[in-house]
C-alpha atoms as a PDB file:
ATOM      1  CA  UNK A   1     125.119  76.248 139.063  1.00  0.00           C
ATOM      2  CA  UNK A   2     123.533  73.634 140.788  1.00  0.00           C
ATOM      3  CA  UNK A   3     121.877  70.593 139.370  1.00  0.00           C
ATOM      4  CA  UNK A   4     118.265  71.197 140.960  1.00  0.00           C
ATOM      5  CA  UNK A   5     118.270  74.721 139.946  1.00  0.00           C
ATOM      6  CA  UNK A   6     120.015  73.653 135.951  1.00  0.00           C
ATOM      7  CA  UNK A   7     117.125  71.036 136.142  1.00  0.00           C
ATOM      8  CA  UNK A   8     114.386  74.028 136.920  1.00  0.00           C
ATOM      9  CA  UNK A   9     115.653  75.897 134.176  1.00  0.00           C
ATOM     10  CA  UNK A  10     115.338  72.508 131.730  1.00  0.00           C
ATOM     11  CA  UNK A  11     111.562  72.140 132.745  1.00  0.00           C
ATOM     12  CA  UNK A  12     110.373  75.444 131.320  1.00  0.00           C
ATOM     13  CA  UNK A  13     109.555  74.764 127.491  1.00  0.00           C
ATOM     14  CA  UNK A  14     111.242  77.596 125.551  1.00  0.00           C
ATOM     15  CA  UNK A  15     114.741  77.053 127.549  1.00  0.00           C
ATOM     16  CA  UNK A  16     114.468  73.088 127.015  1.00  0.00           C
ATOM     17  CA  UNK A  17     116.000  73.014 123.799  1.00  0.00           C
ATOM     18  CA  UNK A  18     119.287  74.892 125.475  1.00  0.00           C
ATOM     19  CA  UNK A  19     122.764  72.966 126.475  1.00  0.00           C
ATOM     20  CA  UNK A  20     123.976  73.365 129.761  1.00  0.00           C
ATOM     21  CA  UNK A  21     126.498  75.607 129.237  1.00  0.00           C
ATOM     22  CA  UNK A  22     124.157  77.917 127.968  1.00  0.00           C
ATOM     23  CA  UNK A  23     121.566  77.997 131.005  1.00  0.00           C
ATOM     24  CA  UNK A  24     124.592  78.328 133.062  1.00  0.00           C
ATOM     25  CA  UNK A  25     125.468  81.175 131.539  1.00  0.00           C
ATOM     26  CA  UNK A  26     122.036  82.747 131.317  1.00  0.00           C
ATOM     27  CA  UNK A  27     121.302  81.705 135.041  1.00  0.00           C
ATOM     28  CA  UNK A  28     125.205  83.762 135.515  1.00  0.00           C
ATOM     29  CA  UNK A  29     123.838  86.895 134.065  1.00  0.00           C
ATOM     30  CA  UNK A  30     120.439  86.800 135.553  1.00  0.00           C
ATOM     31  CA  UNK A  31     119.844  88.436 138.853  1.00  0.00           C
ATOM     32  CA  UNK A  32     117.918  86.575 141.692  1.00  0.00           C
ATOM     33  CA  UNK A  33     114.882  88.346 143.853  1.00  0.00           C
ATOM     34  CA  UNK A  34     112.957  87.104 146.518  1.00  0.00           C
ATOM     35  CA  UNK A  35     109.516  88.236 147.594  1.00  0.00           C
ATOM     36  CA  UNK A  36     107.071  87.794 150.287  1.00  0.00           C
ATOM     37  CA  UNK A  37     103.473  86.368 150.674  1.00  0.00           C
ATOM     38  CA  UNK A  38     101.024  88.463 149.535  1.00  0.00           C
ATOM     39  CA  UNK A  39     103.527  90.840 147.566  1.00  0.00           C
ATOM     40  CA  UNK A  40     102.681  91.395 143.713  1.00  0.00           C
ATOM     41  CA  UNK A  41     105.695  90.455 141.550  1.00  0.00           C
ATOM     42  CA  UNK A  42     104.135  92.228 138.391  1.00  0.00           C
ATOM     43  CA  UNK A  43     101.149  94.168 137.770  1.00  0.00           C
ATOM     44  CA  UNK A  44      98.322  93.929 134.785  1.00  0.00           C
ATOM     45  CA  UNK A  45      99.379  96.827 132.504  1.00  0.00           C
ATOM     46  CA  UNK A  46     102.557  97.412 133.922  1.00  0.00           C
ATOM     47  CA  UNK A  47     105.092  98.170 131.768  1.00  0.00           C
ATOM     48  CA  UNK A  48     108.862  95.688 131.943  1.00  0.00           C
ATOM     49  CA  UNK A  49     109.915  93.239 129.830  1.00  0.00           C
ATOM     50  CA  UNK A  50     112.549  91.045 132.145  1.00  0.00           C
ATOM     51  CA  UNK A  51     111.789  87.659 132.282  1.00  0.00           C
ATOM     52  CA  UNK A  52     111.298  85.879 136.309  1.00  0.00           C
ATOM     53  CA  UNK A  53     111.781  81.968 136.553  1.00  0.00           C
ATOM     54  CA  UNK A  54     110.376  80.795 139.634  1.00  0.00           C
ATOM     55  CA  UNK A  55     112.767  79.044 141.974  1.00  0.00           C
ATOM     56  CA  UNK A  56     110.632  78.392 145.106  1.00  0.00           C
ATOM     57  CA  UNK A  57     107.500  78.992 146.537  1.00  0.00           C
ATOM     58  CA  UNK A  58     103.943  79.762 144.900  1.00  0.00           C
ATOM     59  CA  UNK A  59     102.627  82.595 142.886  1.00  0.00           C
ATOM     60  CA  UNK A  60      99.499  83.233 141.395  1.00  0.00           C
ATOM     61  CA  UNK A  61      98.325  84.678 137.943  1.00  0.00           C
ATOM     62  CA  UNK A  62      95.621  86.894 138.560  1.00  0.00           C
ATOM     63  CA  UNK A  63      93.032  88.592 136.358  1.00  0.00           C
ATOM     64  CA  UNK A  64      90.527  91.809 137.456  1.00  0.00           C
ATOM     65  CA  UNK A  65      88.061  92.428 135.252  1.00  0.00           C
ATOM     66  CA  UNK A  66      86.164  95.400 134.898  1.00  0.00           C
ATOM     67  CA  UNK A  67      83.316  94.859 136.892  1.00  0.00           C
ATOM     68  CA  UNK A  68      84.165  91.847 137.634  1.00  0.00           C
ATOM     69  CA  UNK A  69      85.762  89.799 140.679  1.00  0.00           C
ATOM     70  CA  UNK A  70      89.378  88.884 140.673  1.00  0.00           C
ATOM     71  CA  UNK A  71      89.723  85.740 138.781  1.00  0.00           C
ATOM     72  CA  UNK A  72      92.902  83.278 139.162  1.00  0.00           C
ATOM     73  CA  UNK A  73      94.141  81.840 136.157  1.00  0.00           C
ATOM     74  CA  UNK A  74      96.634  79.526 137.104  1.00  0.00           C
ATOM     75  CA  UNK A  75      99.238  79.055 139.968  1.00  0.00           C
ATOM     76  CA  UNK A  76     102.962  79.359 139.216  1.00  0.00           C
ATOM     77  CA  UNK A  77     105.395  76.593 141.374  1.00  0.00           C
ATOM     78  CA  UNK A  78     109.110  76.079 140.536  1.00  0.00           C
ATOM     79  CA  UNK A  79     110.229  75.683 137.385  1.00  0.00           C
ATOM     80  CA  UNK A  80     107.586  77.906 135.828  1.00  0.00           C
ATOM     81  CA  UNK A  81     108.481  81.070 134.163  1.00  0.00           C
ATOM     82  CA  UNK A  82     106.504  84.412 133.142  1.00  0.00           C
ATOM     83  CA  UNK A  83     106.792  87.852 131.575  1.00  0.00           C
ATOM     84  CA  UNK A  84     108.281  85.920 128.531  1.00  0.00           C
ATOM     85  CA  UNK A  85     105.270  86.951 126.024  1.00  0.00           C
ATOM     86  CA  UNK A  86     106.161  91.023 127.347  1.00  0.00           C
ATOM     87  CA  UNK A  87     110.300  90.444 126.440  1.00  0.00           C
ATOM     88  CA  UNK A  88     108.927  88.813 123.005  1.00  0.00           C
ATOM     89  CA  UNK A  89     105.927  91.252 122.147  1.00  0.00           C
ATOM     90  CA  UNK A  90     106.820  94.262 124.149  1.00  0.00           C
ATOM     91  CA  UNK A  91     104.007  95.256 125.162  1.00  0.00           C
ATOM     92  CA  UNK A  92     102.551  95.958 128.720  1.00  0.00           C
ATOM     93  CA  UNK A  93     102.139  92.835 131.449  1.00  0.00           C
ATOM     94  CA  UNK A  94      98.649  91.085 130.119  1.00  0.00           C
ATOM     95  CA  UNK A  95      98.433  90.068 134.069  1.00  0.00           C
ATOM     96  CA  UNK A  96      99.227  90.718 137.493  1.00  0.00           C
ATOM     97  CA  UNK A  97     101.042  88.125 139.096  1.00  0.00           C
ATOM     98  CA  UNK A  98     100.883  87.728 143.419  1.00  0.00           C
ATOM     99  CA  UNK A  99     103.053  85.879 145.604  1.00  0.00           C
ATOM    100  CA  UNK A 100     101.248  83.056 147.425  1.00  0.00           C
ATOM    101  CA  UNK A 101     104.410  82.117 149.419  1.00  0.00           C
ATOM    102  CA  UNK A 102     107.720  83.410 150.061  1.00  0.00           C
ATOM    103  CA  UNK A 103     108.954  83.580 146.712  1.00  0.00           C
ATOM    104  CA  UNK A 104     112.536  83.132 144.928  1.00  0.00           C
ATOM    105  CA  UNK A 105     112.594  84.069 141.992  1.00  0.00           C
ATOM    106  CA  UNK A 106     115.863  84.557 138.637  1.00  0.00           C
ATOM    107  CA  UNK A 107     115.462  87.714 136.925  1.00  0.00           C
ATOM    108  CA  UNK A 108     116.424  87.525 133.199  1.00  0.00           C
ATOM    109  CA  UNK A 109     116.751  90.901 132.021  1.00  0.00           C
ATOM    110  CA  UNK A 110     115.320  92.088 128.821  1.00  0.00           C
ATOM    111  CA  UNK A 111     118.605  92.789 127.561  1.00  0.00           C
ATOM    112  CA  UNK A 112     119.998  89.264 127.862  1.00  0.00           C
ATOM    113  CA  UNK A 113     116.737  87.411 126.890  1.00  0.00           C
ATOM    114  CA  UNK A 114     116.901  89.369 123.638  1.00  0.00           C
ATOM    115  CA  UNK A 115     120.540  87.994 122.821  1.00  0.00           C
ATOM    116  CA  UNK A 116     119.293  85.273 123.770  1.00  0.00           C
ATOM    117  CA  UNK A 117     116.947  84.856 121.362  1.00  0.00           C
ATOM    118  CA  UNK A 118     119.018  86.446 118.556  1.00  0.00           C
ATOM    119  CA  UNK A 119     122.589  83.451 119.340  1.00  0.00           C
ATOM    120  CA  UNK A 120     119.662  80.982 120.175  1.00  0.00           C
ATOM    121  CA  UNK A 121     116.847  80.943 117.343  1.00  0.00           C
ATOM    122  CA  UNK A 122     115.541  77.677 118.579  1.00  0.00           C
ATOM    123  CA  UNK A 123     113.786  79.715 122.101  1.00  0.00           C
ATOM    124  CA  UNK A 124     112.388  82.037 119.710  1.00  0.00           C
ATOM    125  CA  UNK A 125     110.843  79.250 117.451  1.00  0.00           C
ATOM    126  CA  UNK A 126     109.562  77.911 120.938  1.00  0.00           C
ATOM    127  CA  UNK A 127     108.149  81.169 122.434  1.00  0.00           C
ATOM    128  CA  UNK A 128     106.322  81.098 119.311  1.00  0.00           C
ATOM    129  CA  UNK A 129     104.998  78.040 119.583  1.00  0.00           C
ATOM    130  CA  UNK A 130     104.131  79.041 123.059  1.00  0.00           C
ATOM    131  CA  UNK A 131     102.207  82.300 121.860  1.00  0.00           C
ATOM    132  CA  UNK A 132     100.062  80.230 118.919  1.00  0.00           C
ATOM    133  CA  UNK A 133      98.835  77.676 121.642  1.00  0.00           C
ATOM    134  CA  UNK A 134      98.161  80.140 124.143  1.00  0.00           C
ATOM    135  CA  UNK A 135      95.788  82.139 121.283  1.00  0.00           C
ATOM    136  CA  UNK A 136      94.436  78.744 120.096  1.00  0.00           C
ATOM    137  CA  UNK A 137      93.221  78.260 123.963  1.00  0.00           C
ATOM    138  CA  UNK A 138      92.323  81.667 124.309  1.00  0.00           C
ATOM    139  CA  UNK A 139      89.625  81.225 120.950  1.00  0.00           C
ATOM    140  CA  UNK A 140      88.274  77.454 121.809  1.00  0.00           C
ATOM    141  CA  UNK A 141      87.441  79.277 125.460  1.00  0.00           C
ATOM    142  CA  UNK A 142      85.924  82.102 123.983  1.00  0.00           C
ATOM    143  CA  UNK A 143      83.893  79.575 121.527  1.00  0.00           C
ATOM    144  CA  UNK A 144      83.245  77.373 124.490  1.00  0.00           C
ATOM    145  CA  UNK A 145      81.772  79.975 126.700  1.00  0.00           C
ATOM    146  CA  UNK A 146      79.667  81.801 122.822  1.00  0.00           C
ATOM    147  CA  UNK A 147      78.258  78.049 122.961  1.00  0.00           C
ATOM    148  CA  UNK A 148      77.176  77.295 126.065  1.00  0.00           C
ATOM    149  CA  UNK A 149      75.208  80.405 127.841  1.00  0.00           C
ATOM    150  CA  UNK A 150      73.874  79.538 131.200  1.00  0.00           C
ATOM    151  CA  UNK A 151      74.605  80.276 134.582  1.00  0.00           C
ATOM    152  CA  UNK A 152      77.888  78.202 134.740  1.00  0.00           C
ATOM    153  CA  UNK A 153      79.152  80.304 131.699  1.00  0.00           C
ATOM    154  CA  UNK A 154      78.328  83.060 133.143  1.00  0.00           C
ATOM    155  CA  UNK A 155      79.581  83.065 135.596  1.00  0.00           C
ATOM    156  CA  UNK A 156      82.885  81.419 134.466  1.00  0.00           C
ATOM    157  CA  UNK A 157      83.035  84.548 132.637  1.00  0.00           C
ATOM    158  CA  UNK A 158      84.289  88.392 133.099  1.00  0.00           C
ATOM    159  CA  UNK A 159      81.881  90.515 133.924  1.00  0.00           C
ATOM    160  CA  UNK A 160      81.680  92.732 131.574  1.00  0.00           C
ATOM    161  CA  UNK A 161      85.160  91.968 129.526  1.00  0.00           C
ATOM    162  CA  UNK A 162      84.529  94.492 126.600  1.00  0.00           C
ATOM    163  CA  UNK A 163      83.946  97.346 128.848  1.00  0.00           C
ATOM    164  CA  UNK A 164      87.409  97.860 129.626  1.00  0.00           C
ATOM    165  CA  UNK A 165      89.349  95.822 127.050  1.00  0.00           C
ATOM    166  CA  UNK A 166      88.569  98.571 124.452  1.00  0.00           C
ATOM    167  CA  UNK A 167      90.387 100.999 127.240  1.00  0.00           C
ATOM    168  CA  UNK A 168      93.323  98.265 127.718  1.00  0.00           C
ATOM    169  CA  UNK A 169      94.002  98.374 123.853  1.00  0.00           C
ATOM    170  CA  UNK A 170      94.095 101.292 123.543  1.00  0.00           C
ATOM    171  CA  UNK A 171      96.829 102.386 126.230  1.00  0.00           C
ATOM    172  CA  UNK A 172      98.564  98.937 124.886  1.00  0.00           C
ATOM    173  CA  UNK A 173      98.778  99.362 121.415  1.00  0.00           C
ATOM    174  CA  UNK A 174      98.660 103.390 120.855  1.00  0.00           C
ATOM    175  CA  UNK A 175      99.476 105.262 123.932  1.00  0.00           C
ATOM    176  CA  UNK A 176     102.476 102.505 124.723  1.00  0.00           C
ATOM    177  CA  UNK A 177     103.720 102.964 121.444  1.00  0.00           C
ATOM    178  CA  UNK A 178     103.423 106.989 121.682  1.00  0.00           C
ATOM    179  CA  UNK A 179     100.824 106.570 118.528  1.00  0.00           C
ATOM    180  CA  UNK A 180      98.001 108.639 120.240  1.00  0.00           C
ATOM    181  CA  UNK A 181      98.410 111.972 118.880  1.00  0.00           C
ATOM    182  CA  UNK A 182      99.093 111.148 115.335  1.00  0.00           C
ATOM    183  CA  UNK A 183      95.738 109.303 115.878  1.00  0.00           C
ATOM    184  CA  UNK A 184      94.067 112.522 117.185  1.00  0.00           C
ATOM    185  CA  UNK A 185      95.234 114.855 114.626  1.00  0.00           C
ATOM    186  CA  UNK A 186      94.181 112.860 112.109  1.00  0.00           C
ATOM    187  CA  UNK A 187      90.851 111.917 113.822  1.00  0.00           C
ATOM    188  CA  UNK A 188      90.301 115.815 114.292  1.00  0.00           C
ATOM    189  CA  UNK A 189      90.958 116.328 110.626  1.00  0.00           C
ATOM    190  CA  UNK A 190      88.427 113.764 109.178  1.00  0.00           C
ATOM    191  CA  UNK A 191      85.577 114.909 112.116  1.00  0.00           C
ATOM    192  CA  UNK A 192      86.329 118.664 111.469  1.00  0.00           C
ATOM    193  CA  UNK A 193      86.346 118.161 107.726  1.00  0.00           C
ATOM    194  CA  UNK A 194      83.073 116.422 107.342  1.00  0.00           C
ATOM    195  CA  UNK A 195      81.312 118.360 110.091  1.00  0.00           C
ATOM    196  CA  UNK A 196      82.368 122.299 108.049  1.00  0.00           C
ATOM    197  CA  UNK A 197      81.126 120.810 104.750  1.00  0.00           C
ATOM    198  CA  UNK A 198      77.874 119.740 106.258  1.00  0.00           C
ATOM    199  CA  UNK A 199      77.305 123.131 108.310  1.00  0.00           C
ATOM    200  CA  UNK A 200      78.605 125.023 105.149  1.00  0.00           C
ATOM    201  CA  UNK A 201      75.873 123.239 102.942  1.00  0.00           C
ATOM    202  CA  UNK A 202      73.106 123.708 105.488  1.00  0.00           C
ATOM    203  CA  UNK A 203      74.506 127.366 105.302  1.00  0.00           C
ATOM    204  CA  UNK A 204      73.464 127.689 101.518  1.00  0.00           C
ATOM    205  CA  UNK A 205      70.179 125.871 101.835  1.00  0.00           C
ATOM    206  CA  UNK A 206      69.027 127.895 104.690  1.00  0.00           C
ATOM    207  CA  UNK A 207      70.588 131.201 103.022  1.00  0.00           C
ATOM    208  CA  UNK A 208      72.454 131.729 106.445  1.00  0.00           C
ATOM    209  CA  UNK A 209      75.881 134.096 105.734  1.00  0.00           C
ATOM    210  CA  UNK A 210      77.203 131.049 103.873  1.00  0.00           C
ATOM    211  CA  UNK A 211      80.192 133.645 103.107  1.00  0.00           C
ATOM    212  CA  UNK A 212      80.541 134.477 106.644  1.00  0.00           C
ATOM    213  CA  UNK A 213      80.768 131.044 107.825  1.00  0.00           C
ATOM    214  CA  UNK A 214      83.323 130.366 105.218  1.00  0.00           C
ATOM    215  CA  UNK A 215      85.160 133.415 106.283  1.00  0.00           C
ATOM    216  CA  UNK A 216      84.957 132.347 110.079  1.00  0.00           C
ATOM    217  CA  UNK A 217      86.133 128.705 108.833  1.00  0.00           C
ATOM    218  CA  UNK A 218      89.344 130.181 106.925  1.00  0.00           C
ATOM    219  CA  UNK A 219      90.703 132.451 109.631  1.00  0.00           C
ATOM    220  CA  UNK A 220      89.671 130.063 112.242  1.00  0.00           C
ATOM    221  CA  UNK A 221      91.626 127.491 110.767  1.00  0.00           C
ATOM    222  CA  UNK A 222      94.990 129.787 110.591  1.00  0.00           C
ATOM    223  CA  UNK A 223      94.270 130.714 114.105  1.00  0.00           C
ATOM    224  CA  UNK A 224      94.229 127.244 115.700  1.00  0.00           C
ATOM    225  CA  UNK A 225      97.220 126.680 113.426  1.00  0.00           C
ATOM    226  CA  UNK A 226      99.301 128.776 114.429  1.00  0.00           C
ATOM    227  CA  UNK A 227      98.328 128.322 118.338  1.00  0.00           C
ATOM    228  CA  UNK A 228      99.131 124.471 118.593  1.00  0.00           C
ATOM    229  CA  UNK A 229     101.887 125.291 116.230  1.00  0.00           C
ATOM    230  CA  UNK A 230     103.694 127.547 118.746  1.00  0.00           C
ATOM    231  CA  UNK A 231     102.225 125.625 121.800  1.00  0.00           C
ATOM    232  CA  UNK A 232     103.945 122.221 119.962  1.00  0.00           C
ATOM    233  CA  UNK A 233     107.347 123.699 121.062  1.00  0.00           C
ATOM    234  CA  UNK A 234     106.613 124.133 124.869  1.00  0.00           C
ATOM    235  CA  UNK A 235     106.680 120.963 127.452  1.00  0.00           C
ATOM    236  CA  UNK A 236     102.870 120.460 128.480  1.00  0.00           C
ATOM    237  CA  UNK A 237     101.736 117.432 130.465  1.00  0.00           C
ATOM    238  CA  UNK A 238      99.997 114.837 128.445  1.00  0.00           C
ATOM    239  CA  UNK A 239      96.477 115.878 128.393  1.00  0.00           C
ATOM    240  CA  UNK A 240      97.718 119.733 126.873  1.00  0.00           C
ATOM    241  CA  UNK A 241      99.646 118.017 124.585  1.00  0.00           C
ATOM    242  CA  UNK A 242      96.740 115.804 123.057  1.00  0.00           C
ATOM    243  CA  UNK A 243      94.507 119.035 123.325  1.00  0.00           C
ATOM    244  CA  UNK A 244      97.284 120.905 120.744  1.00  0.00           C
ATOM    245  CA  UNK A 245      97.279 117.762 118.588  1.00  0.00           C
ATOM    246  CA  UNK A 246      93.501 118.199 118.407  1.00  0.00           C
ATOM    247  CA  UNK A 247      93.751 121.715 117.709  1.00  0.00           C
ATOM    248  CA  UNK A 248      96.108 121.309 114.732  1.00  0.00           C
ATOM    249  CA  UNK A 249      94.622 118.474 113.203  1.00  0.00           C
ATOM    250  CA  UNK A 250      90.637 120.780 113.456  1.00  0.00           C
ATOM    251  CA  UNK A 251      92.807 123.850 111.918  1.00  0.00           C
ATOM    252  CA  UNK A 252      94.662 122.154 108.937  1.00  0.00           C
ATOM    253  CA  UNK A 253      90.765 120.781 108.182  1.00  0.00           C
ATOM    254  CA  UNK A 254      89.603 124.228 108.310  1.00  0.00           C
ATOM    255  CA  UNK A 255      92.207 125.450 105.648  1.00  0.00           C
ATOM    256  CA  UNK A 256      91.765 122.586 103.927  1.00  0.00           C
ATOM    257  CA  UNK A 257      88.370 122.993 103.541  1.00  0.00           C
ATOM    258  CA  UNK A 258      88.951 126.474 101.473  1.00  0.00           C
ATOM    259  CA  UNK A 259      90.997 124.707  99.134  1.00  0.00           C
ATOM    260  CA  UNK A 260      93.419 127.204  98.038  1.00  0.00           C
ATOM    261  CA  UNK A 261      94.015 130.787  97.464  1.00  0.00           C
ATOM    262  CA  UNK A 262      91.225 131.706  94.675  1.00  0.00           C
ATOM    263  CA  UNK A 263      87.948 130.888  97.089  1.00  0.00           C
ATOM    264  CA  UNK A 264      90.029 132.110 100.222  1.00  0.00           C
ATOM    265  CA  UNK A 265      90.195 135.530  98.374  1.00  0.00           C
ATOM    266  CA  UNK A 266      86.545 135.726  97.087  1.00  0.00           C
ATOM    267  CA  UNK A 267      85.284 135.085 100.497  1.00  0.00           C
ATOM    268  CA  UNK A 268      86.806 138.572 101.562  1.00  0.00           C
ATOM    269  CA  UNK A 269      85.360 140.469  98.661  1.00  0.00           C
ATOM    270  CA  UNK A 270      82.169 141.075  97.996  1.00  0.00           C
ATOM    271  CA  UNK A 271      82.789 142.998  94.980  1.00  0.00           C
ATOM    272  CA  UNK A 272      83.351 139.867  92.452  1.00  0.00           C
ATOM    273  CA  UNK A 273      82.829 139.853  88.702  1.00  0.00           C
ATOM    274  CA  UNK A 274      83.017 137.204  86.384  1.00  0.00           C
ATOM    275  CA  UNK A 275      84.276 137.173  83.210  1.00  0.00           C
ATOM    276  CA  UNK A 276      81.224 137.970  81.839  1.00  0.00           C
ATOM    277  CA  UNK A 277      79.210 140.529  83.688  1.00  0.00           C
ATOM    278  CA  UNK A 278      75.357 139.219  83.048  1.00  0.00           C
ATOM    279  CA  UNK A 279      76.609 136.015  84.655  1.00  0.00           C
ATOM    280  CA  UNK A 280      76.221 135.956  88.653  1.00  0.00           C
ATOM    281  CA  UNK A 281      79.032 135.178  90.702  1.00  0.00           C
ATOM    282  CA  UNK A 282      78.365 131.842  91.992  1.00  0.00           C
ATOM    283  CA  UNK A 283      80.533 130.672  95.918  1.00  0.00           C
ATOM    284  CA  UNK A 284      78.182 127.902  95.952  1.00  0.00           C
ATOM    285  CA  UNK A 285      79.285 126.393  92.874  1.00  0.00           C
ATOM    286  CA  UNK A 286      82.974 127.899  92.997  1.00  0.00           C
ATOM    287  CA  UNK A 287      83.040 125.466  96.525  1.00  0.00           C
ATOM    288  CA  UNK A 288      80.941 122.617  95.383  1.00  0.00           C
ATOM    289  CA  UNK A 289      83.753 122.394  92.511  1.00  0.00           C
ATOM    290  CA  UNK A 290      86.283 120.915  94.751  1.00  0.00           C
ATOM    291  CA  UNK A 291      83.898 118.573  96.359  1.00  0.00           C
ATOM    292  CA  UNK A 292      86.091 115.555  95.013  1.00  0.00           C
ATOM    293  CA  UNK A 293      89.317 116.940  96.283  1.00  0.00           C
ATOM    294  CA  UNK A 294      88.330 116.862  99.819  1.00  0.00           C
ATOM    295  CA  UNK A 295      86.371 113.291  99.419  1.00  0.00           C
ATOM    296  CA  UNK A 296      89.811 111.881  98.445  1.00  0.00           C
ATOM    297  CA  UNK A 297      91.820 113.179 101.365  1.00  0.00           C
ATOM    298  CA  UNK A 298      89.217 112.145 103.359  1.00  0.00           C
ATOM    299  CA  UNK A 299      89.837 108.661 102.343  1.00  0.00           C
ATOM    300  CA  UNK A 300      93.286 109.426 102.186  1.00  0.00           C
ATOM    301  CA  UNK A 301      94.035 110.502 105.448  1.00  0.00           C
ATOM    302  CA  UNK A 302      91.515 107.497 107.115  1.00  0.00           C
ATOM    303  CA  UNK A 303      93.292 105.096 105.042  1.00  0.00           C
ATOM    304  CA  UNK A 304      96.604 106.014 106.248  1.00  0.00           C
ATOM    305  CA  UNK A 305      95.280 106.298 109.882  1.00  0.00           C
ATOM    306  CA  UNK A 306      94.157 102.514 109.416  1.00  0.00           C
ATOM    307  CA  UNK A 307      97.654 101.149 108.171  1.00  0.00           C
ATOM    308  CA  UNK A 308      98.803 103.332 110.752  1.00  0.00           C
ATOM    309  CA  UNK A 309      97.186 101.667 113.784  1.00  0.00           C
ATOM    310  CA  UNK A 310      96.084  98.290 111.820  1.00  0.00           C
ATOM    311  CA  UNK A 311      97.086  96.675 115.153  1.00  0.00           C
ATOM    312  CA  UNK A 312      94.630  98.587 117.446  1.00  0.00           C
ATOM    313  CA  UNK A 313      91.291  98.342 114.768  1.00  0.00           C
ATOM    314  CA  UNK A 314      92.193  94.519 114.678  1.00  0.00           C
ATOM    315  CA  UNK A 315      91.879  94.508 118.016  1.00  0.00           C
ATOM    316  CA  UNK A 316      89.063  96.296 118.358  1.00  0.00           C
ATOM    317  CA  UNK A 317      86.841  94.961 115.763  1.00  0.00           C
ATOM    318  CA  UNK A 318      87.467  91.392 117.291  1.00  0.00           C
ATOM    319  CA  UNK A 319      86.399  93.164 120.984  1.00  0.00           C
ATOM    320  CA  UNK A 320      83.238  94.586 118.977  1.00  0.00           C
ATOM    321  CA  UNK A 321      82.662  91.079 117.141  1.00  0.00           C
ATOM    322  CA  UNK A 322      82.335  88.752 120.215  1.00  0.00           C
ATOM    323  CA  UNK A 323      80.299  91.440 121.975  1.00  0.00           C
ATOM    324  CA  UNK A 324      77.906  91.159 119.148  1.00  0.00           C
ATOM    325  CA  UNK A 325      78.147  87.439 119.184  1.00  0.00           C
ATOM    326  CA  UNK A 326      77.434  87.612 123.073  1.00  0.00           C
ATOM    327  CA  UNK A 327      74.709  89.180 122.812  1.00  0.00           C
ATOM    328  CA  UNK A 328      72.890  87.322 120.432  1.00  0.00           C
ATOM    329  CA  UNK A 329      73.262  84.598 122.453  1.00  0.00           C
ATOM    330  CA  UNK A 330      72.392  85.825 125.090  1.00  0.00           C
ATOM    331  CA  UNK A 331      68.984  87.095 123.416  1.00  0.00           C
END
């Protein structure tokens, strides 16, 4: 390897701490690419995790937010490097990055990054390093921009960041990591759940069939069961496929919400006696008895669903928290 192109590879921070055997040997392995003016390298949400040192020529990291104008965050030359944070994290390109020259570029691959990183721990320790900085920037520029409203921060700012970062989470931490119909099964469960026991209440305070609705409930719930059960087996496209997941997680609710065999069977008879026969039979009570059953697998099953995707409500609740903060100061 050449001594310009060993020196480009010492200039880049997390491959500084390697010998030169060692960058000749990654430089060996890695591939090289070359693209022209104007040409994106990488997209924002694009999915790869190789790693592109920049030999010659000019690139620029670009942001578009929604709403907004396409913003350039900084301008690549040789001897920078990107798509580093993907290989580490794995998750989707957090930018798009465009050719402003004719560009050379060395293509680490994923694969051989990751050895990398596992014979060498000191580029991981850097990368790190890397990561924290980049977060502690991201915050005093968030902070900077909370502190200072005017027309210079506002403008200086995305239009409109939260409206699609919520979006971008989402498809980055859950659909990427195929988390998205776990999340609607149980979502369906907890909504279907809560919204039967509150029409199923209104039922006996307005006197309106509360058995029927029951009875509707119950065989409803086998029904969808059963469908999304047998549907699960066939190749749908995506959207199908989160429609089943819906349908399962509504019907297991809807079974659930009977609570076993003894008030499934009562709600089919209407000829019910008690063990004493001057005493009324009582559905109202008989379901209001397992009212603390279905509380705790509500909290159950939202508890598990938060563990689950911890990730994506940490994310989101820091989205939700500097809109708030926006807009107060903004007001």
């Amino acid at each position: 390897m050449s001594p310009d192109r060993l020196a480009l590879l010492r200039a880049i921070e997390f491959l500084a701490p390697l010998d030169d055997e060692t960058l000749a040997e990654l430089a060996g392995r890695a591939g090289v690419a070359r693209c022209a003016a104007g040409r994106i390298i990488v997209g924002e949400l694009e999915s790869g995790a190789d790693v592109f040192v920049v030999l010659g020529g000019r690139a620029e990291v670009v942001v578009e937010p929604h709403g907004g104008a396409r913003r350039v965050l900084h301008t690549l030359g040789p001897g920078s490097a990107f798509g580093e944070m993907a290989s580490l994290t794995g998750e989707l390109r957090s930018a798009t990055v465009v050719a402003v020259d004719d560009v050379e570029l060395l293509v680490i691959r994923d694969a051989d990054f990751d050895r990398l990183r596992e014979r060498r721990p000191e580029v991981a320790v850097a990368l790190l390093r890397m990561l924290g900085n980049r977060l502690v920037d991201t915050d005093r520029a968030i902070d900077a921009l909370l502190a200072a409203p005017g027309p210079d921060a506002a403008a200086a700012a995305p239009a409109s960041p939260a409206a699609g970062s919520i979006r971008r989470v989402w498809r980055e931490l859950v659909v990427n990591h195929h988390h998205d119909l776990p999340f609607l099964t149980l979502a369906a469960f907890v909504i279907t759940l809560v919204a039967i026991r509150l029409t199923v209440y209104l039922a006996f305070r307005l006197d309106v069939a509360p058995r029927g609705v029951l009875r509707t409930a119950y065989t409803s719930g086998f029904a969808l069961v059963f469908v999304s059960a047998a549907a699960a087996v066939l190749a749908f496209r995506p959207a199908v496929r989160k429609l089943v997941a819906l349908a399962y997680g509504v019907g297991v609710a809807l079974i659930f919400n009977e609570l076993g065999v003894t008030l499934a069977f009562d709600i089919f008879f209407k000829d019910i006696h008690t063990p004493d026969p001057d005493v009324a039979f009582d559905i109202e009570r008989l379901y209001r008895r397992t009212e603390p059953v279905r509380a705790i697998a509500i909290g159950l099953v939202v508890l598990i669903q938060a563990v689950y995707l911890r990730p994506f409500y940490r994310r989101v609740w820091f989205i939700a928290r500097t809109r708030v903060r926006r807009w107060f100061v903004r007001r």
